[in-house]
PDB file of N, CA and C in Angstrom:
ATOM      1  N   UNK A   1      12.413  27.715 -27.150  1.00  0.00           N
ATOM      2  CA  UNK A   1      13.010  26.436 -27.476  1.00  0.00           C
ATOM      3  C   UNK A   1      13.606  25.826 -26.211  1.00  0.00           C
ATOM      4  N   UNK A   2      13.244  24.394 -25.816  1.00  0.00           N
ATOM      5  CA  UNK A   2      13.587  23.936 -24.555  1.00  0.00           C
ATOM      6  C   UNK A   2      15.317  23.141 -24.739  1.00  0.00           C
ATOM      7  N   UNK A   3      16.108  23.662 -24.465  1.00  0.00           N
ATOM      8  CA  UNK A   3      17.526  23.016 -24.650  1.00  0.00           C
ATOM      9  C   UNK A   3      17.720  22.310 -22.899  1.00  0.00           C
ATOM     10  N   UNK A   4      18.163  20.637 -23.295  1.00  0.00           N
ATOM     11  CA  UNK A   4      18.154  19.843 -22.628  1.00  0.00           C
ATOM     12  C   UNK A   4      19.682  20.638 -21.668  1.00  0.00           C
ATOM     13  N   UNK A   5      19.641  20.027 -20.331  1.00  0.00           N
ATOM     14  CA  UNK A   5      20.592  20.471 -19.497  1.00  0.00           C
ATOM     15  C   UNK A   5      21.393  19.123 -18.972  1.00  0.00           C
ATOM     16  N   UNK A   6      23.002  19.344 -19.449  1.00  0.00           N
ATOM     17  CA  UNK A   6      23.805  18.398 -18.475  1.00  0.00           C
ATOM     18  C   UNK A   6      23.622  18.257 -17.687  1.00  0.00           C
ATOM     19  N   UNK A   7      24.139  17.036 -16.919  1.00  0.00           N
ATOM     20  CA  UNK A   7      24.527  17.343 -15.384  1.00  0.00           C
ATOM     21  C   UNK A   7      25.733  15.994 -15.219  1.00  0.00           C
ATOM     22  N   UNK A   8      26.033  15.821 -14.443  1.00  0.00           N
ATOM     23  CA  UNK A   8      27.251  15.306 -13.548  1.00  0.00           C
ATOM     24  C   UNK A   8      26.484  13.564 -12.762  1.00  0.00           C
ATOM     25  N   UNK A   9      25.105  13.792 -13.294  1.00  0.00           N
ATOM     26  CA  UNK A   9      24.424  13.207 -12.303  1.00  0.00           C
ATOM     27  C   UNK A   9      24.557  11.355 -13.123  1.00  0.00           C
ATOM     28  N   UNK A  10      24.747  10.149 -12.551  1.00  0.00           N
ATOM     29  CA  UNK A  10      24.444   9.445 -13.041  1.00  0.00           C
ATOM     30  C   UNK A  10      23.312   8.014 -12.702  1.00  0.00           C
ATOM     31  N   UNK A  11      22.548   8.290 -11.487  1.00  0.00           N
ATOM     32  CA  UNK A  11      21.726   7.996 -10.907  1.00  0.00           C
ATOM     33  C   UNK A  11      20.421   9.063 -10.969  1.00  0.00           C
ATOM     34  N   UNK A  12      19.274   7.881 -11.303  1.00  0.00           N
ATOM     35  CA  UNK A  12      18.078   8.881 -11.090  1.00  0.00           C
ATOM     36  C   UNK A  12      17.194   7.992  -9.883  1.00  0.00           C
ATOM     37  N   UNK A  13      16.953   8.563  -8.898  1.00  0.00           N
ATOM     38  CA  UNK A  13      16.216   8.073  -8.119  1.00  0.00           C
ATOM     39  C   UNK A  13      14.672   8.108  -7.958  1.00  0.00           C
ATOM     40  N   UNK A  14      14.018   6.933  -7.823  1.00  0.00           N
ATOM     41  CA  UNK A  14      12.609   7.369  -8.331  1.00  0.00           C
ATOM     42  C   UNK A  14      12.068   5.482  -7.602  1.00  0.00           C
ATOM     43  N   UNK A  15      10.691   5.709  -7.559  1.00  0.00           N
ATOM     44  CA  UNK A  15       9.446   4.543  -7.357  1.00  0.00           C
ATOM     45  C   UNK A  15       9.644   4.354  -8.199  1.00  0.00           C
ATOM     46  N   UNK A  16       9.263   4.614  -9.083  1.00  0.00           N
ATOM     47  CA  UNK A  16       8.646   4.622 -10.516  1.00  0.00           C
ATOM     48  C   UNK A  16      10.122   4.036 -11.778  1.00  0.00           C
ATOM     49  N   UNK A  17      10.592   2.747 -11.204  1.00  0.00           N
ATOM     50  CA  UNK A  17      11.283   2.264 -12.207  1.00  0.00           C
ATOM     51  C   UNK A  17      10.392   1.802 -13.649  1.00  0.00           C
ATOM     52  N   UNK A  18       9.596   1.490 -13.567  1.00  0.00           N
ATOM     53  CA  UNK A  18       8.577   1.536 -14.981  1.00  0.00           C
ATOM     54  C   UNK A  18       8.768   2.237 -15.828  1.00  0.00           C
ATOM     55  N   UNK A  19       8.847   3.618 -15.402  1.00  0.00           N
ATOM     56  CA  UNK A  19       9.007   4.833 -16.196  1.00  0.00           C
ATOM     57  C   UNK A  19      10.371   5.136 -16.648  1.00  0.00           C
ATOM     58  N   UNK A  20      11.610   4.529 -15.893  1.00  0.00           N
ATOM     59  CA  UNK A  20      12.824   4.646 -16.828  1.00  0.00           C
ATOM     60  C   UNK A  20      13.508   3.298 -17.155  1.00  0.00           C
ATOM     61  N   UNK A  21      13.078   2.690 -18.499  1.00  0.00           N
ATOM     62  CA  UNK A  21      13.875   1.650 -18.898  1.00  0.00           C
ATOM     63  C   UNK A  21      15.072   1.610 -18.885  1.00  0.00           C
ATOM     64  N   UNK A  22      15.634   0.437 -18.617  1.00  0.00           N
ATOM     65  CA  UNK A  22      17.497   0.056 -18.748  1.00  0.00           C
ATOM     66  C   UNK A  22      17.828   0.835 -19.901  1.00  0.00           C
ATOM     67  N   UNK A  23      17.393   0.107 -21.064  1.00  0.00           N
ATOM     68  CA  UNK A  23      18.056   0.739 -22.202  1.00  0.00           C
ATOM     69  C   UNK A  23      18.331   2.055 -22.416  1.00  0.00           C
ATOM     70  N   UNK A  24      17.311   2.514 -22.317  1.00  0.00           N
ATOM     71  CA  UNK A  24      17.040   3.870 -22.561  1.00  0.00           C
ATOM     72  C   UNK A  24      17.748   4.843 -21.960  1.00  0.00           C
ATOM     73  N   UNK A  25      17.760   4.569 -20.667  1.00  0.00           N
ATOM     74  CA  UNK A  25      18.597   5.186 -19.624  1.00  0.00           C
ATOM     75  C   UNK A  25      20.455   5.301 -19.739  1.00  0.00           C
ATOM     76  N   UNK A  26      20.606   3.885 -20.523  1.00  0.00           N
ATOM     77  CA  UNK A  26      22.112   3.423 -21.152  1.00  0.00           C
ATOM     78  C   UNK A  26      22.877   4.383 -21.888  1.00  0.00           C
ATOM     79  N   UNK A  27      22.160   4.646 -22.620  1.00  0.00           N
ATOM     80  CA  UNK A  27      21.992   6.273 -24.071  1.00  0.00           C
ATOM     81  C   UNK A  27      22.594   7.065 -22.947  1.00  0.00           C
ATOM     82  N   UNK A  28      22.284   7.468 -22.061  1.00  0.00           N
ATOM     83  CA  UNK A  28      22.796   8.616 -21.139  1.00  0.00           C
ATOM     84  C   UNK A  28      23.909   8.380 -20.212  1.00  0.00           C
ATOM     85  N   UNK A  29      23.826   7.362 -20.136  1.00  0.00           N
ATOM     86  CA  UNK A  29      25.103   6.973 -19.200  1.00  0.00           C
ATOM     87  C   UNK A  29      23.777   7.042 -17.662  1.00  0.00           C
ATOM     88  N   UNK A  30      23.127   6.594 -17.589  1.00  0.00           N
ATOM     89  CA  UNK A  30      22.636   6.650 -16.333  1.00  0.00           C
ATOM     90  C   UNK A  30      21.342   5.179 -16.245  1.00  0.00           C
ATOM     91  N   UNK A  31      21.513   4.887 -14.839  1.00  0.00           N
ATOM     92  CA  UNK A  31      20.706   4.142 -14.163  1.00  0.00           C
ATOM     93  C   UNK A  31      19.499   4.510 -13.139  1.00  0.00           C
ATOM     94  N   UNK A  32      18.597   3.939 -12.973  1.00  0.00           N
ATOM     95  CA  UNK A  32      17.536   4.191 -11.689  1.00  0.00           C
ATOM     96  C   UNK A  32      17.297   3.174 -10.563  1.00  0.00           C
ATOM     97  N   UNK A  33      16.986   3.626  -9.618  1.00  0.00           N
ATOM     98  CA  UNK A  33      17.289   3.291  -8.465  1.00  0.00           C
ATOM     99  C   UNK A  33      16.199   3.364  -7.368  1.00  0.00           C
ATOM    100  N   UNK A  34      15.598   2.389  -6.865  1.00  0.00           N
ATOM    101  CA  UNK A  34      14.886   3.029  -6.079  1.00  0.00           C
ATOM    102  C   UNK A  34      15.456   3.930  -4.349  1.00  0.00           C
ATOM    103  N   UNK A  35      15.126   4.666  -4.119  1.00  0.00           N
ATOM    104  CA  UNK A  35      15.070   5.210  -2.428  1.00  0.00           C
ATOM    105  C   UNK A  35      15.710   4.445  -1.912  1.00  0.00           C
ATOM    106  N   UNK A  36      15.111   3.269  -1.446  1.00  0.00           N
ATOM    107  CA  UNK A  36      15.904   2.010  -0.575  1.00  0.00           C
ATOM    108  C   UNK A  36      17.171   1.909  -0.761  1.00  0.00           C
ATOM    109  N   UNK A  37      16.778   1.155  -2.203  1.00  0.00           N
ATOM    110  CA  UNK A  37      18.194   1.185  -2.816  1.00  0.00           C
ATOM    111  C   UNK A  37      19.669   2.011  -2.988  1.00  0.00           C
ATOM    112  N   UNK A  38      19.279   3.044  -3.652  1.00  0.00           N
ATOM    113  CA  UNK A  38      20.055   4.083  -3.157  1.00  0.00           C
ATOM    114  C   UNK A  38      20.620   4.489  -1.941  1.00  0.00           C
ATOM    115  N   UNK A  39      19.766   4.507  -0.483  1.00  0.00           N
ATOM    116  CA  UNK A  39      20.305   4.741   0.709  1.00  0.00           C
ATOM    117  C   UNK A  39      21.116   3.237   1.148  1.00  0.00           C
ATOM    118  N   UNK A  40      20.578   2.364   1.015  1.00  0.00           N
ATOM    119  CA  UNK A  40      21.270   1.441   1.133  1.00  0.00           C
ATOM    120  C   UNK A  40      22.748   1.262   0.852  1.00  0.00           C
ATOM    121  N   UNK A  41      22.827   1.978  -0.436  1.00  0.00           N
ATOM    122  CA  UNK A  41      24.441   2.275  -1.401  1.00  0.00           C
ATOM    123  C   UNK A  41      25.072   3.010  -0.400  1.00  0.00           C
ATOM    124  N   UNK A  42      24.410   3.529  -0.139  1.00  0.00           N
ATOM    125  CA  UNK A  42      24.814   5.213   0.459  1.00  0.00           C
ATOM    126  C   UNK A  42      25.527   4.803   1.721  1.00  0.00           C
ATOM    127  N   UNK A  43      25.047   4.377   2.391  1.00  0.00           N
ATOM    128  CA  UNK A  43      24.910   3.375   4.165  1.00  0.00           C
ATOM    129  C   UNK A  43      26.516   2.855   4.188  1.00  0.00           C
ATOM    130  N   UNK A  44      26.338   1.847   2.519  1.00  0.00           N
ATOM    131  CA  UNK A  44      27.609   1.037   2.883  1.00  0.00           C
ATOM    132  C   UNK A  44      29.214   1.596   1.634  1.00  0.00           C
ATOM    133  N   UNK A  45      28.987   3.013   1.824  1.00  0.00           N
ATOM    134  CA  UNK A  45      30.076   3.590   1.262  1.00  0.00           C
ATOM    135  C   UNK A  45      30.662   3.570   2.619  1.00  0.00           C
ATOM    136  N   UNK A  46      29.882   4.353   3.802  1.00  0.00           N
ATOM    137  CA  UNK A  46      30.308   3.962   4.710  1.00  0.00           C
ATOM    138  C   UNK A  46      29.658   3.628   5.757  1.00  0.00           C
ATOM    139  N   UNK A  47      29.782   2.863   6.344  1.00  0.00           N
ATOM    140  CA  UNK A  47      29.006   2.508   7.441  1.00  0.00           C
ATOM    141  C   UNK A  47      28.969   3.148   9.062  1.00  0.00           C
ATOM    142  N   UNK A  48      30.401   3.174   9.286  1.00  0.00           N
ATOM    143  CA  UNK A  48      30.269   4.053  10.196  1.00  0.00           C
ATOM    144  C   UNK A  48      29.879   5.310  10.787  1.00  0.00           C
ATOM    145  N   UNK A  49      30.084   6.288   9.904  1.00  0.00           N
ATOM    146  CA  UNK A  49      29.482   7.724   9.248  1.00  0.00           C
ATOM    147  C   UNK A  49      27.817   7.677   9.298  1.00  0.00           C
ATOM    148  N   UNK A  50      27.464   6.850   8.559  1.00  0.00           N
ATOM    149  CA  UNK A  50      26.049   5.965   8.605  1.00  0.00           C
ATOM    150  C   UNK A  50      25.008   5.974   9.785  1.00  0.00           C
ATOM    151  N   UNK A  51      25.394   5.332  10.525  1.00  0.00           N
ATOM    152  CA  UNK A  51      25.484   5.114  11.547  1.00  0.00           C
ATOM    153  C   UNK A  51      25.948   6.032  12.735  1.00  0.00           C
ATOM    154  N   UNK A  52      26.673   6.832  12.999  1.00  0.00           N
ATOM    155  CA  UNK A  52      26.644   8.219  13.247  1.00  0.00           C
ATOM    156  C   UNK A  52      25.532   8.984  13.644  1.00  0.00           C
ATOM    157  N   UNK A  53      25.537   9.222  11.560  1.00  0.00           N
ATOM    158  CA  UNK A  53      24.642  10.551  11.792  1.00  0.00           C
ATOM    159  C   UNK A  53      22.835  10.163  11.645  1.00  0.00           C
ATOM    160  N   UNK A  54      22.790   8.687  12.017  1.00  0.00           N
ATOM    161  CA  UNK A  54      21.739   7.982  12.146  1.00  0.00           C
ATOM    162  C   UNK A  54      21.331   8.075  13.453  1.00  0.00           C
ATOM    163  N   UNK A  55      22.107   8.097  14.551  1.00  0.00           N
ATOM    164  CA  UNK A  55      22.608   8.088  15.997  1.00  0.00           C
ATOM    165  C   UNK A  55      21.963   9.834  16.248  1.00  0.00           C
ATOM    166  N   UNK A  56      22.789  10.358  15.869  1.00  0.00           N
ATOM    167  CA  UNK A  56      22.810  11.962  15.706  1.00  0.00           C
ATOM    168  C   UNK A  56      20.982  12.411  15.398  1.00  0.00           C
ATOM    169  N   UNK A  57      20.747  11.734  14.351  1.00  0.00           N
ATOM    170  CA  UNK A  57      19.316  11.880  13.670  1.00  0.00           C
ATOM    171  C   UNK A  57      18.409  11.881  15.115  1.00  0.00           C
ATOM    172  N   UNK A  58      18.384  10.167  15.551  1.00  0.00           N
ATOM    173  CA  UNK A  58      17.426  10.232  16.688  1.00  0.00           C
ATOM    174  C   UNK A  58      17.391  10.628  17.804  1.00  0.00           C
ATOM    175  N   UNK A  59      18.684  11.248  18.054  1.00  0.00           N
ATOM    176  CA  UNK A  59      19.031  11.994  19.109  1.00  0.00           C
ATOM    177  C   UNK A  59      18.376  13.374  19.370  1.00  0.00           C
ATOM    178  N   UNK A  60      17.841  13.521  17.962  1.00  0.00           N
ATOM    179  CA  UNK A  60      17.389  14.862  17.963  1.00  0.00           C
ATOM    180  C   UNK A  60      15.853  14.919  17.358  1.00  0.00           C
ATOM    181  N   UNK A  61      15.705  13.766  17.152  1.00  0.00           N
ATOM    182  CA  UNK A  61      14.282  13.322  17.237  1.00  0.00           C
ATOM    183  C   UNK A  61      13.415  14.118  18.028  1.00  0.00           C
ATOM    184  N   UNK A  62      12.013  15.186  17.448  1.00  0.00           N
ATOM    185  CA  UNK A  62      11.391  14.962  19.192  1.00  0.00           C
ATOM    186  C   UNK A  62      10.103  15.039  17.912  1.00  0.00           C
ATOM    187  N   UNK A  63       9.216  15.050  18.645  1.00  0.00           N
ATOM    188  CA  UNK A  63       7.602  15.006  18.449  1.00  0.00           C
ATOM    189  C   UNK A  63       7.369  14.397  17.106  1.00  0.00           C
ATOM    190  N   UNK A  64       7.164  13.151  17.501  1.00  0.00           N
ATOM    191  CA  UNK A  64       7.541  12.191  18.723  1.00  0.00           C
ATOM    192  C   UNK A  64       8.699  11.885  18.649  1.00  0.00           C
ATOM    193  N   UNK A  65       8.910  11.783  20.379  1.00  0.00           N
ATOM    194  CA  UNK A  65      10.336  11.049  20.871  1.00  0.00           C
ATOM    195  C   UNK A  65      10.308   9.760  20.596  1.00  0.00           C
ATOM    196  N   UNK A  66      11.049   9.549  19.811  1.00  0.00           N
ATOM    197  CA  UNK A  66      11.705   7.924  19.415  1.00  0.00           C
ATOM    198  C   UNK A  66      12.612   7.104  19.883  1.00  0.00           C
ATOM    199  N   UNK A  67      13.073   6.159  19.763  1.00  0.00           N
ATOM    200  CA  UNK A  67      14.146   5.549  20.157  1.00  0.00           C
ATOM    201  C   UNK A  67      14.573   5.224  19.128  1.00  0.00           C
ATOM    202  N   UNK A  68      15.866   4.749  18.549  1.00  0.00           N
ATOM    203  CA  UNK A  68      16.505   4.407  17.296  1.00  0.00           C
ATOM    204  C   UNK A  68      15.787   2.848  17.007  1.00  0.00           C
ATOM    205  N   UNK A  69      15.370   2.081  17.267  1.00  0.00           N
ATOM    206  CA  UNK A  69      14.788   0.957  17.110  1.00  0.00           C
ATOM    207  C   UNK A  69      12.905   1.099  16.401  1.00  0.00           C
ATOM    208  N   UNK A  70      12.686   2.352  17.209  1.00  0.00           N
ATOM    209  CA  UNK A  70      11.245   2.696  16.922  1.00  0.00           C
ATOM    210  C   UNK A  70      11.139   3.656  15.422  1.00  0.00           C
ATOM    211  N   UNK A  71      12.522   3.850  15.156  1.00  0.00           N
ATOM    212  CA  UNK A  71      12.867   5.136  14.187  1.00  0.00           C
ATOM    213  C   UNK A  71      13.008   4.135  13.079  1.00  0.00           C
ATOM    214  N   UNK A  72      13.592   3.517  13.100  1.00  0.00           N
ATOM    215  CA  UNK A  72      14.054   2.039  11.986  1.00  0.00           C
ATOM    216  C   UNK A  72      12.684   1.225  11.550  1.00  0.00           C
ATOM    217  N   UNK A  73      11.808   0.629  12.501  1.00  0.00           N
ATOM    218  CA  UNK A  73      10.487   0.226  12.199  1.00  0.00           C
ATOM    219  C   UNK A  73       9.735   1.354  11.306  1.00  0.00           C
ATOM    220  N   UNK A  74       9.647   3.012  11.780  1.00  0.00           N
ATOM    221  CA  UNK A  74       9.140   4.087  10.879  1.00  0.00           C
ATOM    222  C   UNK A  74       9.698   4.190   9.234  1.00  0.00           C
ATOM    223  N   UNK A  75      11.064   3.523   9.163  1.00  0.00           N
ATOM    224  CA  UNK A  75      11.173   3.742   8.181  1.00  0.00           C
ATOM    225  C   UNK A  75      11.037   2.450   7.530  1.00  0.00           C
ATOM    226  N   UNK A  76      11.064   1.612   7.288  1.00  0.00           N
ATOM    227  CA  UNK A  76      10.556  -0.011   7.106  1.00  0.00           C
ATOM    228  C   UNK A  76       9.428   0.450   6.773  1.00  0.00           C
ATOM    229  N   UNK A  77       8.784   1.002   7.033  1.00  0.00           N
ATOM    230  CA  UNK A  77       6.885   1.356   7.046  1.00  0.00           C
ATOM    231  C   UNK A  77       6.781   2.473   5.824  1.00  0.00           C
ATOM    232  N   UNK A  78       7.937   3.358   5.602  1.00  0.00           N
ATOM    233  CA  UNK A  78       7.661   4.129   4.901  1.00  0.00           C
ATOM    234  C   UNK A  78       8.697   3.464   3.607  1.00  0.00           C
ATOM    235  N   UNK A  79       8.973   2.185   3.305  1.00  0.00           N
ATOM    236  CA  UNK A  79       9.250   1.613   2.522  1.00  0.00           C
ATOM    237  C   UNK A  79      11.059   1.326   2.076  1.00  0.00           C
ATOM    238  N   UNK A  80      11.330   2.025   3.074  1.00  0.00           N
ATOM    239  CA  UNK A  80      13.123   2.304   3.311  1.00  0.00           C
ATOM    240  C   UNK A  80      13.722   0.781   3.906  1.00  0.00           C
ATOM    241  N   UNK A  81      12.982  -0.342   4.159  1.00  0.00           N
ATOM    242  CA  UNK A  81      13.282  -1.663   4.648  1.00  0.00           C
ATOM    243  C   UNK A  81      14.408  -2.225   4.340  1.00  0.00           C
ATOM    244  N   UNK A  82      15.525  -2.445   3.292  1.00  0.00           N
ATOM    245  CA  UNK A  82      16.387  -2.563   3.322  1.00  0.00           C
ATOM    246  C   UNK A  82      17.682  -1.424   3.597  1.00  0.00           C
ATOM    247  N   UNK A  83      17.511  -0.424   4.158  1.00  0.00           N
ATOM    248  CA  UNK A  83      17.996   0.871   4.380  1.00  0.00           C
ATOM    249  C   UNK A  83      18.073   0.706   5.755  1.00  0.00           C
ATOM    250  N   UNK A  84      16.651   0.461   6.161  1.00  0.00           N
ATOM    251  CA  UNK A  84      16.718   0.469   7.880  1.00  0.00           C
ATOM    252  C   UNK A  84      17.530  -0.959   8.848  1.00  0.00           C
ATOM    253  N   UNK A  85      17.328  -2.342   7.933  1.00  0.00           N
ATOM    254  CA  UNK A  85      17.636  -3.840   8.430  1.00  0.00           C
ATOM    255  C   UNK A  85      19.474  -3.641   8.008  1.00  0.00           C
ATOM    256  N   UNK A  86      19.864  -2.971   7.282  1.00  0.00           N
ATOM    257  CA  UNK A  86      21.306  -2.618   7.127  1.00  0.00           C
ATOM    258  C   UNK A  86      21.519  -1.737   8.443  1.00  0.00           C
ATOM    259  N   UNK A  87      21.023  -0.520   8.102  1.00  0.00           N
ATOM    260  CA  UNK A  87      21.406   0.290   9.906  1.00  0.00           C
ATOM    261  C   UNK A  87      21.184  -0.627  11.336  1.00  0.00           C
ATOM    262  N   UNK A  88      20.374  -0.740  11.159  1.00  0.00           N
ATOM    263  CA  UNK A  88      19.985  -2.093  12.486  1.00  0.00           C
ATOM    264  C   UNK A  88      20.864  -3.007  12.649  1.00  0.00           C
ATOM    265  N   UNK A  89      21.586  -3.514  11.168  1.00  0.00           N
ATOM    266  CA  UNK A  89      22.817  -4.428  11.046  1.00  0.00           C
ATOM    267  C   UNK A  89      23.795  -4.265  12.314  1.00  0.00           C
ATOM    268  N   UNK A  90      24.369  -2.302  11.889  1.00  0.00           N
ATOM    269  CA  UNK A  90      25.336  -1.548  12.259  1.00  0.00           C
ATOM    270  C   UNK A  90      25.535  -1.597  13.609  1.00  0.00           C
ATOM    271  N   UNK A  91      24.070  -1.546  14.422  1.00  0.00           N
ATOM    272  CA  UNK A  91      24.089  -0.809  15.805  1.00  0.00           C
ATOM    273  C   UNK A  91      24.430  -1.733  16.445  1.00  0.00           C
TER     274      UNK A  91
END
């Protein structure tokens, strides 16, 4: 018998908003979100921190060596575009 499991969680992150309606999701106390979106939230809890360990990230970048400008376009590309034009905001 499959018994459903709490959690603490009230965000589901996913592409695939299709697959979890508003309503439905309401019943649970939870919303969906895409990636972007979510990091985006995330970014401007705080920004500085953000920005940091964004700093930190490409610093330690290697194969390939990036520059933080070339790292921001990679993620724009991998669909993170309002995630990356907020960090870019920052720098």
């Amino acid at each position: 018998m499959y018994l459903p499991q709490q959690t603490n969680a009230n965000v589901i992150v996913t592409n695939n908003l299709k697959g979890f309606p508003v309503n439905y999701l309401k019943g649970f106390g939870l919303i969906a979100k895409t990636p972007d979106d979510f990091i985006a939230d995330i970014i401007d809890l705080n920004p500085e921190t953000a920005v940091k360990a964004f700093r930190e990230m490409v610093l330690h970048k290697r194969n390939p060596d990036l520059n933080q400008f070339e790292v921001l376009n990679k993620l724009r590309k991998m669909g993170l575009k309002d995630s990356a034009d907020y960090l870019h905001s920052q720098l």
